[in-house]
N, C-alpha and C. Protein backbone atom coordinates (compact mmCIF):
# COMPACT_ATOMS: atom_id res chain seq x y z
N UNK A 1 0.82 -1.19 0.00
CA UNK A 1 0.00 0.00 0.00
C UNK A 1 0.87 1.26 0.00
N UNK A 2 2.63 0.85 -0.26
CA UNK A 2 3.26 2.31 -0.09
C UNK A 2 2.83 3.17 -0.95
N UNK A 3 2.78 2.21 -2.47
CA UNK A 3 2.57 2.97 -3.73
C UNK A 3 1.04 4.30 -3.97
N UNK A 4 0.20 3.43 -3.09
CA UNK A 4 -1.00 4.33 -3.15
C UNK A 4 -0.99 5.31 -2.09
N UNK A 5 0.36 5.51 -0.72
CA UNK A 5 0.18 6.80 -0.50
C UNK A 5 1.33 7.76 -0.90
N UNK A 6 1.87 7.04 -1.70
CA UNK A 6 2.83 8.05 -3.03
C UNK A 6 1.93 8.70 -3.37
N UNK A 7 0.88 7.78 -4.46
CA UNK A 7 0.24 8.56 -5.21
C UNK A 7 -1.45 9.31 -4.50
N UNK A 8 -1.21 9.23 -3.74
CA UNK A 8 -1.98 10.49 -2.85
C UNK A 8 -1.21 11.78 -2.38
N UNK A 9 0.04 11.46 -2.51
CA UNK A 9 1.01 12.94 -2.02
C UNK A 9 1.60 13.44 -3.29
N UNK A 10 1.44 12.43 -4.39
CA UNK A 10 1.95 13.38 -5.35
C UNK A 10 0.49 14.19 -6.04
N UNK A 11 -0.03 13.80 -6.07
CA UNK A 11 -1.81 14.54 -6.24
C UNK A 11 -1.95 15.70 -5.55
N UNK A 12 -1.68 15.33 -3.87
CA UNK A 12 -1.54 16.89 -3.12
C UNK A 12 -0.73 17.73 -3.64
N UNK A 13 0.44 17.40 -4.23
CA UNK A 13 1.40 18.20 -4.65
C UNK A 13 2.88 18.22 -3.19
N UNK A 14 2.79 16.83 -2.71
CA UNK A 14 3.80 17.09 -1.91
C UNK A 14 4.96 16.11 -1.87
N UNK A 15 4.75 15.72 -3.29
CA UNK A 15 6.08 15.26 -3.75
C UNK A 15 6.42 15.49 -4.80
N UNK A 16 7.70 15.38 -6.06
CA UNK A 16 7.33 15.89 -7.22
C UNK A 16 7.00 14.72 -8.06
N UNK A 17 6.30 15.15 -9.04
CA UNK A 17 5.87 13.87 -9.97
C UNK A 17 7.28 13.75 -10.71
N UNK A 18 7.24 12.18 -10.82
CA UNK A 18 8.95 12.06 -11.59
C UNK A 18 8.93 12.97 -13.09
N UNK A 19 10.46 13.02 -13.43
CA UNK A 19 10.81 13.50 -14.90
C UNK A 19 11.73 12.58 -15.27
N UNK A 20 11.32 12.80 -16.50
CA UNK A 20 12.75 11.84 -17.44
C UNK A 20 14.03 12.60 -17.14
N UNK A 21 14.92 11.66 -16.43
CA UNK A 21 16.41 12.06 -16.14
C UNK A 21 17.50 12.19 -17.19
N UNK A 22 18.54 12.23 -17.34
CA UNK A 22 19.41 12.02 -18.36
C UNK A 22 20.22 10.76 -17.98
N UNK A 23 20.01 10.73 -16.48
CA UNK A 23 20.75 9.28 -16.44
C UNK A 23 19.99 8.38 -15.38
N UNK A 24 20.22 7.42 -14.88
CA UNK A 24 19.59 6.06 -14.50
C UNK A 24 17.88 5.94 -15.38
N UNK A 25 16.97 5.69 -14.34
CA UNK A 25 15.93 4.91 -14.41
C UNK A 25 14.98 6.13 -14.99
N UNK A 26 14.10 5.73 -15.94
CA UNK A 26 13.43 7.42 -17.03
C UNK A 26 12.50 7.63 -15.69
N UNK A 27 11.87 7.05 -14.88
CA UNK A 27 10.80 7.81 -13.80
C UNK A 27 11.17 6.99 -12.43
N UNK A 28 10.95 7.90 -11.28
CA UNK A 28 11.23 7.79 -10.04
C UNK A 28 10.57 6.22 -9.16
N UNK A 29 9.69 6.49 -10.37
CA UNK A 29 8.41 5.20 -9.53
C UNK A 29 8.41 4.00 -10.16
N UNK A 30 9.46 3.89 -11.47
CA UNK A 30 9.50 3.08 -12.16
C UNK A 30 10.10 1.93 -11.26
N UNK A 31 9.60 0.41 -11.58
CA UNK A 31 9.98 -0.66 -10.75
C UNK A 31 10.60 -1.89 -11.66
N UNK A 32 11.11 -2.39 -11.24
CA UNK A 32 11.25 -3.94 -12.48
C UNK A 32 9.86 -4.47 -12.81
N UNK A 33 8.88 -4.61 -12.50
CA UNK A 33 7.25 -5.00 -12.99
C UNK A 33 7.16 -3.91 -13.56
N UNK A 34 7.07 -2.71 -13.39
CA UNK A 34 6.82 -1.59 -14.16
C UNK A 34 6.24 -0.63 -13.07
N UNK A 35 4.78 0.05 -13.54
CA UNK A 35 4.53 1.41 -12.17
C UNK A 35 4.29 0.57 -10.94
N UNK A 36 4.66 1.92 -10.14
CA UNK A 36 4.55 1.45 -8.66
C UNK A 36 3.32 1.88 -8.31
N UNK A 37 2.60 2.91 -9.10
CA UNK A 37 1.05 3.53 -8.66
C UNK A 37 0.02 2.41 -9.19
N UNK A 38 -0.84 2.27 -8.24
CA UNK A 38 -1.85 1.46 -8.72
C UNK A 38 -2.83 2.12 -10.16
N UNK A 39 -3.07 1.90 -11.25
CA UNK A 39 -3.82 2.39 -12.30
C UNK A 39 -4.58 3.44 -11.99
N UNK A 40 -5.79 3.02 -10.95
CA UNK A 40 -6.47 4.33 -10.08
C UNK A 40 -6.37 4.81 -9.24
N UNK A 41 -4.87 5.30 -8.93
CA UNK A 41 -3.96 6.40 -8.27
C UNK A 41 -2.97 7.17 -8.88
N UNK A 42 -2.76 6.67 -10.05
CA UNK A 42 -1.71 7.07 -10.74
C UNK A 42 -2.19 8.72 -11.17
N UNK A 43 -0.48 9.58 -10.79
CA UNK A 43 -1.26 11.04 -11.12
C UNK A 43 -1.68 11.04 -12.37
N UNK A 44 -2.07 12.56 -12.65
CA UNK A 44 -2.50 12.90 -13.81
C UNK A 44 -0.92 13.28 -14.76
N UNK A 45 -0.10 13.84 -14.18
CA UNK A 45 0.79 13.71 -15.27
C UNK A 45 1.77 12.79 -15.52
N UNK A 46 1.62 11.59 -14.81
CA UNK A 46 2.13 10.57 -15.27
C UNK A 46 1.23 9.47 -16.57
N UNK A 47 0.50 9.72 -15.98
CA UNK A 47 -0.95 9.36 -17.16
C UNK A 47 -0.73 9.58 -18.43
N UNK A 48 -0.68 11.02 -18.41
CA UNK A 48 -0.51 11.97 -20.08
C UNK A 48 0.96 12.30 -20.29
N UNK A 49 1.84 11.60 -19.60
CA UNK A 49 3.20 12.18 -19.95
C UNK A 49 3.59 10.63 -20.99
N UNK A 50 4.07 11.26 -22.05
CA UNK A 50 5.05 10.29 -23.35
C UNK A 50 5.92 10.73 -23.14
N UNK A 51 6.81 9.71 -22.66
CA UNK A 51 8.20 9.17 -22.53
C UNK A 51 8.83 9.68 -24.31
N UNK A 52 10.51 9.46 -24.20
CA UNK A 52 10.70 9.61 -25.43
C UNK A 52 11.32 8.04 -25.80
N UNK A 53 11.14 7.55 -25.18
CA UNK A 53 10.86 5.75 -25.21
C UNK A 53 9.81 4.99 -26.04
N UNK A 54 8.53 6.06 -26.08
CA UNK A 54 7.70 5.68 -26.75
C UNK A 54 7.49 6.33 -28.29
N UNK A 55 8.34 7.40 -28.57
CA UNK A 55 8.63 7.62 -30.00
C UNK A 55 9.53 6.11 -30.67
N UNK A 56 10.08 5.07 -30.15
CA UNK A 56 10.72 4.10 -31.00
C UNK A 56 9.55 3.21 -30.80
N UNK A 57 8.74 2.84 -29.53
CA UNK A 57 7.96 2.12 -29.48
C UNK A 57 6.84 1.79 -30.58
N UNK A 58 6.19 3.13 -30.98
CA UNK A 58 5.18 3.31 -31.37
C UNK A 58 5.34 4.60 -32.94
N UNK A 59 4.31 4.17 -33.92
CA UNK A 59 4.48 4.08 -35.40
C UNK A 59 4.52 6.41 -35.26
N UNK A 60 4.61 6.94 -35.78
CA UNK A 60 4.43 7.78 -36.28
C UNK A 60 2.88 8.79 -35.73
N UNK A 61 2.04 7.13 -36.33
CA UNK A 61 0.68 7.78 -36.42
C UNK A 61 0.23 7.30 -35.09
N UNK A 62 0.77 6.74 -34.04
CA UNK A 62 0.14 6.11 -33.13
C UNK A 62 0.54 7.28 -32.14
N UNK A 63 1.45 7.70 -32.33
CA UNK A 63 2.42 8.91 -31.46
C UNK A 63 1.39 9.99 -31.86
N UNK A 64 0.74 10.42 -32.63
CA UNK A 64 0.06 11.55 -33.08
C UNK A 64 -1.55 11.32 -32.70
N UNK A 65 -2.19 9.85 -32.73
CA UNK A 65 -3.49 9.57 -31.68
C UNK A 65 -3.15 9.43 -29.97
N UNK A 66 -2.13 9.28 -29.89
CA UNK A 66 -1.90 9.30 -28.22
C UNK A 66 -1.34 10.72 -27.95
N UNK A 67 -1.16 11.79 -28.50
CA UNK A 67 -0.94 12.99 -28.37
C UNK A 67 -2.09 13.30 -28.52
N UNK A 68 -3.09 13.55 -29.11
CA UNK A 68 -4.63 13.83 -29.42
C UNK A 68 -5.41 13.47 -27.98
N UNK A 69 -5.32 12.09 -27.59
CA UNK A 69 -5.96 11.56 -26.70
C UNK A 69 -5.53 12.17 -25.15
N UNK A 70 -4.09 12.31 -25.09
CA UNK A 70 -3.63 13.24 -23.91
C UNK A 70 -4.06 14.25 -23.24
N UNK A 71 -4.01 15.31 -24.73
CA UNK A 71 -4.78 16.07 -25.00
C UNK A 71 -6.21 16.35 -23.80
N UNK A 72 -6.95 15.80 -24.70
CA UNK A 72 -8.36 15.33 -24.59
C UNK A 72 -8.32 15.23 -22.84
N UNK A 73 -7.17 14.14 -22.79
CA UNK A 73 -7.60 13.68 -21.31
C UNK A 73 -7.24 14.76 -20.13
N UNK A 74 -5.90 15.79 -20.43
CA UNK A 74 -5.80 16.73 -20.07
C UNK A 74 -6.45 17.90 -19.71
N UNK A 75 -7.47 18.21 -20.76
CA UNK A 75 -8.81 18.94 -20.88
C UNK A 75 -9.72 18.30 -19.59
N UNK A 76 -10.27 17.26 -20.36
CA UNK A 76 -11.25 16.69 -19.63
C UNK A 76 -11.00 16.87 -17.85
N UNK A 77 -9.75 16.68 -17.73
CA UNK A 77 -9.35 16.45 -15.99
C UNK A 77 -9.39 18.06 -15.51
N UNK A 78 -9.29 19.13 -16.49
CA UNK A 78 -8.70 20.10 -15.90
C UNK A 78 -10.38 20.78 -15.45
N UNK A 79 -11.34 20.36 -16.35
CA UNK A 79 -12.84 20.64 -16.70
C UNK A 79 -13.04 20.09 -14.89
N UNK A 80 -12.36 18.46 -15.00
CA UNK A 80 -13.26 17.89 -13.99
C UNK A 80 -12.39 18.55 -12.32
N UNK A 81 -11.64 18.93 -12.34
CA UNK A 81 -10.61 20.27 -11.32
C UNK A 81 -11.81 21.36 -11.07
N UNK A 82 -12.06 22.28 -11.95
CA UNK A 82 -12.51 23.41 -12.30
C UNK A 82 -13.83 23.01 -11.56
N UNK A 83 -14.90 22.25 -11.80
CA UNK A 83 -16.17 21.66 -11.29
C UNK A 83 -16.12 21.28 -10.11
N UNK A 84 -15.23 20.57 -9.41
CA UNK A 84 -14.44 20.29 -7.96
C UNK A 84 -14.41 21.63 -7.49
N UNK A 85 -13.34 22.36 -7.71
CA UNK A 85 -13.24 23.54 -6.90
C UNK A 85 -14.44 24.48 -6.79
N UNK A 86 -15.56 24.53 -7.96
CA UNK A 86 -16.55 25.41 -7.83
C UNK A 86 -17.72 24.41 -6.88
N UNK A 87 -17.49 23.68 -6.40
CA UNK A 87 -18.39 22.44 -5.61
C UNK A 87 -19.36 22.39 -6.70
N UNK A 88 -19.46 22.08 -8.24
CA UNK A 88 -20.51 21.62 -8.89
C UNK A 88 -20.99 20.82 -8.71
């Protein structure tokens, strides 16, 4: 359960959400299985952040619908922020 109160303090904003480094491991939370955040804890900008790992991974056009979709999901979260704070 460490992982899910990571990702409750990085949500508060009281840790930083990882960045791609120039050297060791590309994110802080990264594990040998892979994330350490459970799917529905994981922040929001780990969510919408593309690695530059995934420009070799993925075709051209797949890089340009998952930029679209980011997007989108970026919006959508900031909509669903905005509605939160006004107690809608």
């Amino acid at each position: 359960m460490e992982a899910a109160g990571e990702a409750v303090a990085a949500q508060l904003g009281l840790i930083p959400l990882p960045t791609l480094s120039s050297e060791g491991e590309p994110c802080a939370f990264l594990a040998p299985d892979g994330c350490r955040f459970p799917p529905d804890l994981m922040p929001i900008g780990c969510v919408t952040f593309l690695c530059p790992y995934m420009e070799e991974w993925y075709s051209p056009e797949q890089m340009t619908e998952l930029r679209a979709e980011t997007k989108a999901l970026k919006h959508a979260h900031a909509q669903l922020q905005a509605a939160l704070l006004q107690g809608d």
